[in-house]
Protein backbone atom coordinates (compact mmCIF):
# COMPACT_ATOMS: atom_id res chain seq x y z
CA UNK A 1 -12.56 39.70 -172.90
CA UNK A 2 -14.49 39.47 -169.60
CA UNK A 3 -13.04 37.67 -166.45
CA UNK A 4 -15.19 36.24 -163.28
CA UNK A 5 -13.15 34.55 -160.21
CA UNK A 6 -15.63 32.46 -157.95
CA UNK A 7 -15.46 29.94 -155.50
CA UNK A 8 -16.55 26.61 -156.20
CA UNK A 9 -17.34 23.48 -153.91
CA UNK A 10 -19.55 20.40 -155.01
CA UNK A 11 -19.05 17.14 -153.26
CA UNK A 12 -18.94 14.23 -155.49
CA UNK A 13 -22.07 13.28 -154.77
CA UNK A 14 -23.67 17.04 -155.96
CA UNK A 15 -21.21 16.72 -159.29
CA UNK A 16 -22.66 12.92 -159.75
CA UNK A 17 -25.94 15.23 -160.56
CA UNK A 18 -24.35 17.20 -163.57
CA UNK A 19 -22.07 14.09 -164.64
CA UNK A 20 -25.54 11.96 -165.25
CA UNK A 21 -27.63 14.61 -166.54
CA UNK A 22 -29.87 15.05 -163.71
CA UNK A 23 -28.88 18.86 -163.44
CA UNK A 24 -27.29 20.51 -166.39
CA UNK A 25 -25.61 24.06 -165.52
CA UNK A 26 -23.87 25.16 -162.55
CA UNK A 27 -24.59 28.77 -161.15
CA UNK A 28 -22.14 30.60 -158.67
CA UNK A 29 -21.71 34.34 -157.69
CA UNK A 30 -18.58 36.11 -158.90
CA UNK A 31 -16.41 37.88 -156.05
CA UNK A 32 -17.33 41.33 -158.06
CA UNK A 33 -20.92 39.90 -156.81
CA UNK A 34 -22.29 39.12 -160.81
CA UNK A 35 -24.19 36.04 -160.89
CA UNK A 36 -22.83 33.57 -163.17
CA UNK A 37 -24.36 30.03 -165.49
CA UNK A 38 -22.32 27.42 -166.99
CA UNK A 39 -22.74 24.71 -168.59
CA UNK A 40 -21.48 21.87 -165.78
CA UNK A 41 -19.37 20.20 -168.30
CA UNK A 42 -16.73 22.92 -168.40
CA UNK A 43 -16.00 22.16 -164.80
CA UNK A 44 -15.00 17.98 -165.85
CA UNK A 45 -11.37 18.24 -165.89
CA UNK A 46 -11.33 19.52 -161.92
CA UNK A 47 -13.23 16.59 -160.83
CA UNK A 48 -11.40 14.64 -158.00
CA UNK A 49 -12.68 12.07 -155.92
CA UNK A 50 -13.97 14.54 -153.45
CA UNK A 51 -15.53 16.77 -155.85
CA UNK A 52 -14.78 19.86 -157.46
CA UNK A 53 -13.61 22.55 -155.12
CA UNK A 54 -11.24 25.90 -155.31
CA UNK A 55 -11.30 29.32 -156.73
CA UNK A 56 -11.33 29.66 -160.39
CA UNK A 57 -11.08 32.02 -163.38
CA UNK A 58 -13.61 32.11 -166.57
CA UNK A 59 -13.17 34.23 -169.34
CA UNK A 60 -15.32 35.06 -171.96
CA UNK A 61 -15.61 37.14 -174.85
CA UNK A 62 -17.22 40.10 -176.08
CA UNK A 63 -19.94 38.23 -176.76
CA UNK A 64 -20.19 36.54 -173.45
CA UNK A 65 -19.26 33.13 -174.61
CA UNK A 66 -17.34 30.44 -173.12
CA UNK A 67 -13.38 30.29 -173.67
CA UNK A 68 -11.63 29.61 -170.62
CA UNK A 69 -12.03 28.55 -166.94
CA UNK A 70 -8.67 27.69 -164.80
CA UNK A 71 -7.95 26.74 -161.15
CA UNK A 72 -5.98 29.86 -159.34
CA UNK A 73 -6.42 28.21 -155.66
């Protein structure tokens, strides 16, 4: 299993793009500097009315798929 903890801030009005289609994945750096795609979607759940913002925790698997992401901050 492979961890990435990044940073993430979208306004509402920047998630409004992923929530109607208009833009599809999200792409941040990692703080071990790895650049990292994901499908917006997995980010719903930490949508507040301001947006989407804190430091967070994906893990995948051997195979580099999805199985996790949680809010540490």
């Amino acid at each position: 299993m492979t961890e990435y903890e990044f940073n993430l801030h979208l306004s509402a009005e920047e998630y409004l793009q992923y929530y109607e289609g208009v833009a599809k994945a999200i792409q941040v750096r990692s703080r071990c500097g790895k650049t990292i795609q994901f499908p917006a979607s997995k980010m719903r759940e930490f949508v507040l009315k301001d947006g989407v913002h804190g430091t967070f925790i994906m893990q995948l698997d051997s195979k580099n798929k999805f199985l996790s992401v949680k809010k540490i901050g």
